[in-house]
Structures are given as C-alpha cells and as structure tokens.
C-alpha atoms as a PDB file:
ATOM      1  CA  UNK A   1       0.000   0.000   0.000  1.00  0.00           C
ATOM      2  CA  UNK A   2       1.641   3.048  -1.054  1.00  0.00           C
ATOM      3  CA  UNK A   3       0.681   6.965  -0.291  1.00  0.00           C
ATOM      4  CA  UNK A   4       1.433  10.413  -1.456  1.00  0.00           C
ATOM      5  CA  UNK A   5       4.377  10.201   1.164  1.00  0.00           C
ATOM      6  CA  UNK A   6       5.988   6.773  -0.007  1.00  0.00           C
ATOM      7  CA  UNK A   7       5.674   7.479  -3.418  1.00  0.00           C
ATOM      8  CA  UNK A   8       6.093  11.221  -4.012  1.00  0.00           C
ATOM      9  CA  UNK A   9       7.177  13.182  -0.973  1.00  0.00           C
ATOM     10  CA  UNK A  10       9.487  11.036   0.913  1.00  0.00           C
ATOM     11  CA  UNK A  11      11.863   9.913  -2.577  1.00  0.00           C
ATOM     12  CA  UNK A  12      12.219  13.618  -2.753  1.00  0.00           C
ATOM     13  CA  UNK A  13      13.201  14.702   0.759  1.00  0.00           C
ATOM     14  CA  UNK A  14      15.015  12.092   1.630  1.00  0.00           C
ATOM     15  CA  UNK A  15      18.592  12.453   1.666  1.00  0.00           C
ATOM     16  CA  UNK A  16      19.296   8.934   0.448  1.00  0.00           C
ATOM     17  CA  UNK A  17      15.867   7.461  -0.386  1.00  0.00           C
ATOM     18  CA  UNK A  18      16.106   4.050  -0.442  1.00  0.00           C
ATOM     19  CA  UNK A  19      14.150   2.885  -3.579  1.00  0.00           C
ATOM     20  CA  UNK A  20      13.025   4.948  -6.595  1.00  0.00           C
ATOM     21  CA  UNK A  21       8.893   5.384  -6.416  1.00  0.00           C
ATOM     22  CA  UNK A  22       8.779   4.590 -10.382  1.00  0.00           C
ATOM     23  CA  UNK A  23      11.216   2.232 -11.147  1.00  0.00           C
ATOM     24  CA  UNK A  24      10.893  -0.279  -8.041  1.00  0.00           C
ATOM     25  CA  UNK A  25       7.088  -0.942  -8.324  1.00  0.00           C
ATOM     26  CA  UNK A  26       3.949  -2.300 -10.311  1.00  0.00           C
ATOM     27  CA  UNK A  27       0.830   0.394 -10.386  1.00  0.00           C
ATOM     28  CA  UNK A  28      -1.932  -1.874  -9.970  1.00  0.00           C
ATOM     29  CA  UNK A  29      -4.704   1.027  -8.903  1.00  0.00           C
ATOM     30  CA  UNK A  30      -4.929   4.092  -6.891  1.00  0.00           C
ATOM     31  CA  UNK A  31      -7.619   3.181  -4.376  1.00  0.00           C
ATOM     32  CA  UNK A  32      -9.325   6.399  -2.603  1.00  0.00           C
ATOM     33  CA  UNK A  33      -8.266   9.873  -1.897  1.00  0.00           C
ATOM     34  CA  UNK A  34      -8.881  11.230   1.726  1.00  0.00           C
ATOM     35  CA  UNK A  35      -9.370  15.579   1.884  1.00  0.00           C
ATOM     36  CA  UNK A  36      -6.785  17.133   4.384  1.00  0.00           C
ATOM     37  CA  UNK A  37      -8.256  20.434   5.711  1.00  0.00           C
ATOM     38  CA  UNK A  38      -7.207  24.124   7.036  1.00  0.00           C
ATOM     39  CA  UNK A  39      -8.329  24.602  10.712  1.00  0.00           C
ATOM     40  CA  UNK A  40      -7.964  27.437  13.191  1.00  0.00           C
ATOM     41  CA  UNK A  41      -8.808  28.066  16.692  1.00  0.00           C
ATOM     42  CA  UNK A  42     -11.957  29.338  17.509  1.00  0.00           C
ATOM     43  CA  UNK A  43     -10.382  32.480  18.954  1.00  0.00           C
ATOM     44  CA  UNK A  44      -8.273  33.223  15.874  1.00  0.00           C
ATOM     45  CA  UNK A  45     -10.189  36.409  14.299  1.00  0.00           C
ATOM     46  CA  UNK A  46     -10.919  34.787  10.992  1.00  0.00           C
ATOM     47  CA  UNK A  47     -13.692  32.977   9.359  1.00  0.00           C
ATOM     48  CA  UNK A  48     -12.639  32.015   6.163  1.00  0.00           C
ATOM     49  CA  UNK A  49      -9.318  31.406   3.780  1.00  0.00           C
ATOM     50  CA  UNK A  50      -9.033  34.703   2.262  1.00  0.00           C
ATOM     51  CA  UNK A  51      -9.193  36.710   5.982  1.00  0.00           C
ATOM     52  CA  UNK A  52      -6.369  34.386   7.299  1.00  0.00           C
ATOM     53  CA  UNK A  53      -4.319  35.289   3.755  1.00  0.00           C
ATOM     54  CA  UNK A  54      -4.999  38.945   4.809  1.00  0.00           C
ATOM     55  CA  UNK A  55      -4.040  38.643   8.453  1.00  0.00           C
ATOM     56  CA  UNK A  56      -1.195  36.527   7.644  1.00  0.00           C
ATOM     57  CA  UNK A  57      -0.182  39.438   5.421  1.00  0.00           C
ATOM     58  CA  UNK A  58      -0.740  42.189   7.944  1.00  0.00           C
ATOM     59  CA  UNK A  59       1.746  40.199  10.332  1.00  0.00           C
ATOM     60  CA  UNK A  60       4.314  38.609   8.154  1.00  0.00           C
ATOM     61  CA  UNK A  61       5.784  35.742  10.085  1.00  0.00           C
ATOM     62  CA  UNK A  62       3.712  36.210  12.992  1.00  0.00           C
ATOM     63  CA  UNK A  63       1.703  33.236  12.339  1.00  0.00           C
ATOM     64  CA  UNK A  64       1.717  29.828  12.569  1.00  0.00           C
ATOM     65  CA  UNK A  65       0.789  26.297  11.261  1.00  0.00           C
ATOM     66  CA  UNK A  66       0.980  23.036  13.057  1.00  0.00           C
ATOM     67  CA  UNK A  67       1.709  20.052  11.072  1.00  0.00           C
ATOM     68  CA  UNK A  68       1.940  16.204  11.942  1.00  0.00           C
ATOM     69  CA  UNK A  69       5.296  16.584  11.007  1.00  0.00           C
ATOM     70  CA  UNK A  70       8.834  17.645   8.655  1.00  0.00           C
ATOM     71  CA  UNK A  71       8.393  16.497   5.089  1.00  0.00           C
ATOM     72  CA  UNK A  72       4.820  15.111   5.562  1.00  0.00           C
ATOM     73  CA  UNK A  73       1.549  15.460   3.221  1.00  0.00           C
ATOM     74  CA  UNK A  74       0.217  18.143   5.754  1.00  0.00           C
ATOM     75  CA  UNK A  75       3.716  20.027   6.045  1.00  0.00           C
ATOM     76  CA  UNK A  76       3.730  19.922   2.522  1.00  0.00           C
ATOM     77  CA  UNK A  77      -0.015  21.270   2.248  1.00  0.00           C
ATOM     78  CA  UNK A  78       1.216  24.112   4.643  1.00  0.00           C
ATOM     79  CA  UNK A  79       3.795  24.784   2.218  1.00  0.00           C
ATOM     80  CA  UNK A  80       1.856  25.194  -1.210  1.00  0.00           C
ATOM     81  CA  UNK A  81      -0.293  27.268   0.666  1.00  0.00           C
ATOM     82  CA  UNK A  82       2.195  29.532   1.562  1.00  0.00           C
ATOM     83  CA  UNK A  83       3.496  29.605  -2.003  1.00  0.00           C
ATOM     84  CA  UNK A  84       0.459  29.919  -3.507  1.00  0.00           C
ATOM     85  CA  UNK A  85      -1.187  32.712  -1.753  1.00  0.00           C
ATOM     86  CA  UNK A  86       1.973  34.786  -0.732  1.00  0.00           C
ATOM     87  CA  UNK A  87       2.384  34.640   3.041  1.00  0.00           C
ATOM     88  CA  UNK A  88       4.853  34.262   5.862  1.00  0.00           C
ATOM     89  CA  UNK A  89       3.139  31.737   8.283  1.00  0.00           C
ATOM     90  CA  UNK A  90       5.983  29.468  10.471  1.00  0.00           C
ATOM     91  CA  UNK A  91       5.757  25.807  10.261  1.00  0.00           C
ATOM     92  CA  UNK A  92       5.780  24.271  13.517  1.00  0.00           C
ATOM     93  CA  UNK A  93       6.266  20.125  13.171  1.00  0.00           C
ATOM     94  CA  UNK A  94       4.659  17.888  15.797  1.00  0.00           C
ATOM     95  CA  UNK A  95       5.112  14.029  16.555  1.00  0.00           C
ATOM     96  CA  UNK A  96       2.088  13.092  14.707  1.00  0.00           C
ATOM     97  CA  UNK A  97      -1.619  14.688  14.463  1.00  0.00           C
ATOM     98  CA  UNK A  98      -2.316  14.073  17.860  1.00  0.00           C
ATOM     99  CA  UNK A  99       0.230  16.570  19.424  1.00  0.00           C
ATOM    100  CA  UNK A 100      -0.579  19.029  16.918  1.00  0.00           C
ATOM    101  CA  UNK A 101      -4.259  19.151  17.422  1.00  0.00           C
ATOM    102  CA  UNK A 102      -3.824  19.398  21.450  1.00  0.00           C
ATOM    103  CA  UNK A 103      -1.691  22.542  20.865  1.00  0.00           C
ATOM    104  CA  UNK A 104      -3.900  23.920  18.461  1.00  0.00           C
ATOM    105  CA  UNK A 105      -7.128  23.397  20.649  1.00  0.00           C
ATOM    106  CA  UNK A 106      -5.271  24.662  23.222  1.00  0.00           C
ATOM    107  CA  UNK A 107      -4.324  28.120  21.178  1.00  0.00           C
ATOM    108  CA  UNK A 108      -0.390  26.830  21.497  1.00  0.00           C
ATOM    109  CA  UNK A 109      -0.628  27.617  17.955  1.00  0.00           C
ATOM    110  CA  UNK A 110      -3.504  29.002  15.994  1.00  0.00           C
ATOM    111  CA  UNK A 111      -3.885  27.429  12.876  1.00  0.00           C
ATOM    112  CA  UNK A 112      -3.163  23.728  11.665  1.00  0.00           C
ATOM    113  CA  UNK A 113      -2.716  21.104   8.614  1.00  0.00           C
ATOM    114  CA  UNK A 114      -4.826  17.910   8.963  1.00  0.00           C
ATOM    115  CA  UNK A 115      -6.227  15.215   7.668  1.00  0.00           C
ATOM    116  CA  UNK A 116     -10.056  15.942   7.684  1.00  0.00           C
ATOM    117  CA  UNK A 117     -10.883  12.484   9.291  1.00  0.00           C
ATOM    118  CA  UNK A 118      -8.436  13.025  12.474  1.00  0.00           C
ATOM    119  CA  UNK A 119      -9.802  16.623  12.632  1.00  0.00           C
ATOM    120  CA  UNK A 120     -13.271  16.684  12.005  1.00  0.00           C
ATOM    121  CA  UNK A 121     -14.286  15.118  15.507  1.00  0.00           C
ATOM    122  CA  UNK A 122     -13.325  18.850  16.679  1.00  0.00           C
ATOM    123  CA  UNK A 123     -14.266  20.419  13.985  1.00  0.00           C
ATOM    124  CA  UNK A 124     -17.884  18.981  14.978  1.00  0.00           C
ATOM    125  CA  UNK A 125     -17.515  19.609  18.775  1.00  0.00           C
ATOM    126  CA  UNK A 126     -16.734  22.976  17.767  1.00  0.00           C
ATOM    127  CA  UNK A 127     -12.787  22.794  18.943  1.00  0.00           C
ATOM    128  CA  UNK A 128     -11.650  23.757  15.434  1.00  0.00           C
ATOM    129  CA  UNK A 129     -13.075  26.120  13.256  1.00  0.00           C
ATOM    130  CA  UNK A 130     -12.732  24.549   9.744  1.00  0.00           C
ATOM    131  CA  UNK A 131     -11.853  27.342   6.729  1.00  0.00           C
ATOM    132  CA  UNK A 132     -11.510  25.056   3.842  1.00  0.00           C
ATOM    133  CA  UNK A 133     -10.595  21.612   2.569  1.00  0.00           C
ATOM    134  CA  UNK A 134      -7.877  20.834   0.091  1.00  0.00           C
ATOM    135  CA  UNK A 135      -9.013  18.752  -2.562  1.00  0.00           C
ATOM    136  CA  UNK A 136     -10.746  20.275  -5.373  1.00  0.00           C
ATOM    137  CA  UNK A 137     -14.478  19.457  -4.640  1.00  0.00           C
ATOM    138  CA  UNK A 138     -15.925  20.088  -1.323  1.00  0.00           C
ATOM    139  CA  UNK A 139     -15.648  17.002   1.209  1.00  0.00           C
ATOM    140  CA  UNK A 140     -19.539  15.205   1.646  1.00  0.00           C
ATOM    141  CA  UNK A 141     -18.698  14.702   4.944  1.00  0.00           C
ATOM    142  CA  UNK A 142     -18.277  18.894   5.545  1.00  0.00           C
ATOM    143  CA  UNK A 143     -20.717  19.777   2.395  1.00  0.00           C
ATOM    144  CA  UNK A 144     -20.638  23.618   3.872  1.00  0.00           C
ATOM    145  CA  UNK A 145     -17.158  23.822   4.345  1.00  0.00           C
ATOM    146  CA  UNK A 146     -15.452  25.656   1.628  1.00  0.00           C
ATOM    147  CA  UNK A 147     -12.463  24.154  -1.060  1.00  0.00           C
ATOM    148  CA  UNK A 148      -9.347  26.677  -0.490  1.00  0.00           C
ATOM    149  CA  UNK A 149      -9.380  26.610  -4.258  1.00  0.00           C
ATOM    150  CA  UNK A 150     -12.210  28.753  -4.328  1.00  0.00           C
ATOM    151  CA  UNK A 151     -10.045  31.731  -3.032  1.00  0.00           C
ATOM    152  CA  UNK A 152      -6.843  30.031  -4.281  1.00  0.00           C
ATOM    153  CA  UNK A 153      -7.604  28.443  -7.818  1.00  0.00           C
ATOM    154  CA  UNK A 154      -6.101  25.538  -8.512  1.00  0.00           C
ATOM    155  CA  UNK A 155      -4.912  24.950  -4.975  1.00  0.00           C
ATOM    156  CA  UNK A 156      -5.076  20.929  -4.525  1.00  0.00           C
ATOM    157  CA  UNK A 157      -3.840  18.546  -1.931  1.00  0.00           C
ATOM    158  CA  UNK A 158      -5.138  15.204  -0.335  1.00  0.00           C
ATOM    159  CA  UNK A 159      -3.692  11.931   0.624  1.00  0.00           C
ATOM    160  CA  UNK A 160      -4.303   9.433  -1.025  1.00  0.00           C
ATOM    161  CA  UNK A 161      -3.609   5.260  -1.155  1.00  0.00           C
ATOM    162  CA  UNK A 162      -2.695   3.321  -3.685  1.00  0.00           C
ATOM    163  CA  UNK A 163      -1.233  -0.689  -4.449  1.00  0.00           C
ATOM    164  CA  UNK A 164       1.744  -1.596  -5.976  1.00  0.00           C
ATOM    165  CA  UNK A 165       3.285  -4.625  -6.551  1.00  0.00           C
ATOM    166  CA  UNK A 166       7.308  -5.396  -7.282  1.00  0.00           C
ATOM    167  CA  UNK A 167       8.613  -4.021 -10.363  1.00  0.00           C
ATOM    168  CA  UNK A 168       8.685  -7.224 -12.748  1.00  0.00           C
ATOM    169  CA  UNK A 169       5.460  -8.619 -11.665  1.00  0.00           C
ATOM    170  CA  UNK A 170       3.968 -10.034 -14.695  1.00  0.00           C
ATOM    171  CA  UNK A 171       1.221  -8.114 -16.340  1.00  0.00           C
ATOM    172  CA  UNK A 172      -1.548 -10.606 -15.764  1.00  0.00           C
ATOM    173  CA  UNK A 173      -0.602 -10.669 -12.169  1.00  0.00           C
ATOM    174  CA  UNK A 174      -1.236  -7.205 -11.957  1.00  0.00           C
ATOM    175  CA  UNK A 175      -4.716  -7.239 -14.226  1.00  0.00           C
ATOM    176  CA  UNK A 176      -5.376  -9.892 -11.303  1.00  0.00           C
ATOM    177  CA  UNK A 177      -4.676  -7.720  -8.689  1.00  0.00           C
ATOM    178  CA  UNK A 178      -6.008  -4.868 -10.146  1.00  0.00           C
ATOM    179  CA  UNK A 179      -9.762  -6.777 -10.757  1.00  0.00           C
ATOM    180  CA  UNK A 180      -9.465  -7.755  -7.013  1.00  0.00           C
ATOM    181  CA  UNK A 181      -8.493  -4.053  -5.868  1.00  0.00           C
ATOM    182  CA  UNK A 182     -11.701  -2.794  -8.252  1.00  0.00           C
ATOM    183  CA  UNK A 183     -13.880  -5.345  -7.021  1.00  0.00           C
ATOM    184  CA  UNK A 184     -13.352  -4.531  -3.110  1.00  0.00           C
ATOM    185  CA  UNK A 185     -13.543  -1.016  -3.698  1.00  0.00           C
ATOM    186  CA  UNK A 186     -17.431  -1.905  -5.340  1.00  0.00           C
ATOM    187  CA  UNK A 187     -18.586  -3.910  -1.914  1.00  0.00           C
ATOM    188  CA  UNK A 188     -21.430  -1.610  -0.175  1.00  0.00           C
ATOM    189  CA  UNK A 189     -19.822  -2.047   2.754  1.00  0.00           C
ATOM    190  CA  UNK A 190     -16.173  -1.448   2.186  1.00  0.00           C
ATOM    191  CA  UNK A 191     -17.759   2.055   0.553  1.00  0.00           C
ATOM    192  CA  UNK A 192     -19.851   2.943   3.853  1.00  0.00           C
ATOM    193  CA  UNK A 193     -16.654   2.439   5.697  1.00  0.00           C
ATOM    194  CA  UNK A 194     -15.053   4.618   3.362  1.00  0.00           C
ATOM    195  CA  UNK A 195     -17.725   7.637   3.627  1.00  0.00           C
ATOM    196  CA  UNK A 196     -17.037   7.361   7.364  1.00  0.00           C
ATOM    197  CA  UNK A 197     -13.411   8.653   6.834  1.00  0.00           C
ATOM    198  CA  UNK A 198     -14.582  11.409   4.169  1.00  0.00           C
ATOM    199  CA  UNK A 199     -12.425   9.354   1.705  1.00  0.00           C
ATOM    200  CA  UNK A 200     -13.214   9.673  -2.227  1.00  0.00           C
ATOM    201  CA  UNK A 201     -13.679   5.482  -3.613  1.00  0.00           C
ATOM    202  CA  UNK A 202     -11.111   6.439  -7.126  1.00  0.00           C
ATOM    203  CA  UNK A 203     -10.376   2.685  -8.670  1.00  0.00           C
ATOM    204  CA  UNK A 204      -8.343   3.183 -11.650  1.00  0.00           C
ATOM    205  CA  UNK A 205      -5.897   1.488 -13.744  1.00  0.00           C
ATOM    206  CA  UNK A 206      -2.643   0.962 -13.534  1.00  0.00           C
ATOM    207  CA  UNK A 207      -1.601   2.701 -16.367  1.00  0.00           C
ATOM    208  CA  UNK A 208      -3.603   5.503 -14.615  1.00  0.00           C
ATOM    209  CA  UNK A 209      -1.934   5.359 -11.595  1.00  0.00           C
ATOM    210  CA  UNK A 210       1.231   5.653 -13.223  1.00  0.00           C
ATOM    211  CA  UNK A 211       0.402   8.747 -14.649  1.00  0.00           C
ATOM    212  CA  UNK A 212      -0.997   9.658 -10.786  1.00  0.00           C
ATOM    213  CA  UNK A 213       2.421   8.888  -9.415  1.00  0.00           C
ATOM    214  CA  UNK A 214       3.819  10.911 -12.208  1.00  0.00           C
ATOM    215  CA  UNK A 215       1.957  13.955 -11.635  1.00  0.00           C
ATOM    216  CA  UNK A 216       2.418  14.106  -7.968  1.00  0.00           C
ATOM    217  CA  UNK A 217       6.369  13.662  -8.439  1.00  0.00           C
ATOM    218  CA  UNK A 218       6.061  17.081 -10.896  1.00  0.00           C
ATOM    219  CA  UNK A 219       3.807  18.684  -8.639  1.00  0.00           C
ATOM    220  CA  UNK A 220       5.843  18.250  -5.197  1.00  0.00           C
ATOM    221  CA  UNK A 221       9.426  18.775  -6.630  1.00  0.00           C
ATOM    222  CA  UNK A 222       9.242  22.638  -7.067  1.00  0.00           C
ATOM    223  CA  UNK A 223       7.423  23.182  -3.399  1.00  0.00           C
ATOM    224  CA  UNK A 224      10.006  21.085  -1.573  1.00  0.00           C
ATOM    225  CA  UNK A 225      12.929  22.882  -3.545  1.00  0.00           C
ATOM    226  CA  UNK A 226      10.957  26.044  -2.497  1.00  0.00           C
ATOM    227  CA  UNK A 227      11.061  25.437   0.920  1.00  0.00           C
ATOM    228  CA  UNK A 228      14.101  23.385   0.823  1.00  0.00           C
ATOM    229  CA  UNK A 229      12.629  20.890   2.913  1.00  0.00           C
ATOM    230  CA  UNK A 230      15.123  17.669   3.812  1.00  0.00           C
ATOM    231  CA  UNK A 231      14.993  15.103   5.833  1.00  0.00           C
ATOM    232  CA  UNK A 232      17.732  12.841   6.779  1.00  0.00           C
END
C-alpha cells in the first residue's frame, strides 16, 4: 500500500531514499483519496481562507501552522499554501496529528494542517473552526465547508492510497490484482466504511496510476525545492 508520502514526498526529501517510487514498483490502482483540511482556533479572528491570507499578510511571520510533522503530506499542504497565496506563516512540526491538534485546541498555535478524518471530531464539537478543505471538490462529509481553491484556484492537496506490486510482476498478475483491488472497492460495505473517513472510492488502472504517481512527483518537486525541505 503506497501513499502520497511513499511514493512522491518522501523519494524527494530524503537524503538517500532508499528505492526509486517509479522504477521499483507495479501500479496496480490508486484506491481512494482522503481531503486534508485548514483549521484554526476558535479564537483566531478569521472565518474564512481569504481573511487568514490577509491577516497573515498584515503580520508577516507572525503566524503559525501546526503540522503532523517535517516532510509530511500536511507540512507539505502548509507549504503550497504559503506559495500559492503569498504569506509568511511558520511551520511548527509535531510528533504526529495528535500533538498538533492538542496545541492547536489549546491556542499553542492558531492554525493547523490535517487530515479531515483526524480533525473533524473537533471540527464537529466545535474545537476547530474549519476554513476550507484541500481537494478540489468540497468534502460530503463537511458539504458547507469551503475548497481553499475557491479563493486560491487551482490549490489541490489530499492523501491518497494506492497498491503496488514489485517491479517485474507479470502483467496478468497485476490485471489480477487490479480486478481484485476494483472489485473490493465496489462492496457496499467497504464504501460505507469509506464515507465514514470522508475518503473519495477512485479505482483506476494501472496505467492511470502511473500517470498519478507521475503527476504528484512534478507537482511536489518545485514546493520542496521552495522550501528546501530535507529530511535525513
């Protein structure tokens, strides 16, 4: 099971990445995409993504983001953000989600990075106030809660799973696999479980995941450059 991390961010912050994310595996089908979202504490004086861009811009480097961590999908998401809407906001890295969230419900730090299914409990206790998802079509789960593309256009970000197999698998092991992989993803109750964690059912083919893997290799490359973001 491969992610956006295994197979796009990590190759290219690693300082010696142990195995190349094209040329080591199989695509055999990218399985769902999951929304990561921007969240803020309550008392934070902003209520949507364009009034944090302009507060972030009346106090440049004032600000800050929690993340789940250095070089992950969230830090990342943190990053194009910054990139793409021309702010100074400090990245602070946490041990996982967990920490983060606890300091940002606390007001430790004001705004946060996360993956909508770790954050929405709060979101829907009220802990978090949610300002906009990341992928490019509002989350079902959050139907009111804005994309940050629609102040940003063609801001984009998610995680999202996938299966590989070893490079040289034969082809008809993969279509195999592949079948299987399409055929889980079509069970009722594999797609309730799904709709649970806000994630998006995709089921493609390998060829198409290829070209996912692709894409998100092109995409990531300039923003980690950008923010010179290594890892050792």
């Amino acid at each position: 099971m491969g992610t956006v991390a295994t197979h796009a961010l990590n190759p290219l912050i690693l300082e010696q990445a142990p195995y190349d994310p094209v040329k080591d595996f199989a695509p055999v089908s990218l399985l769902v995409i999951v929304p990561n979202v921007l969240a803020v504490n309550p008392e934070l004086p902003v209520k949507t993504v364009q009034e944090l861009i302009d507060l972030a811009k009346q106090k440049p480097g004032e600000l800050a983001y929690a993340s789940s961590g250095n070089g992950t999908p969230l830090h990342l998401s943190g990053e194009l953000f910054k990139s793409m809407a021309g702010v100074d906001i400090q990245h602070v890295p946490y041990q996982g989600s967990g920490p983060a969230l606890t300091d940002v419900i606390g007001n430790q730090v004001p705004i946060i990075f996360d993956n909508l299914p770790s954050a929405s409990a709060h979101i829907k206790a009220g802990a978090l106030r949610p300002l906009g998802v990341t992928t490019a079509e509002r989350a079902p789960s959050f139907p009111d809660v804005p994309t940050i593309a629609e102040t940003l256009p063609d801001y984009e970000t998610y995680t999202w799973n996938a299966l590989f197999a070893p490079a040289g698998t034969p082809p008809e092991v993969v279509e195999q696999l592949n079948a299987a992989a399409l055929a889980a993803l079509a069970d009722p109750g594999v797609a309730a479980r799904m709709d649970e964690f806000s994630a998006q059912i995709v089921g493609s083919t390998p060829d198409e995941l290829a070209a996912h893997v692709a894409a998100e290799i092109a995409k990531w490359t300039p923003v980690v450059k950008g923010a010179d973001i290594k890892v050792e």
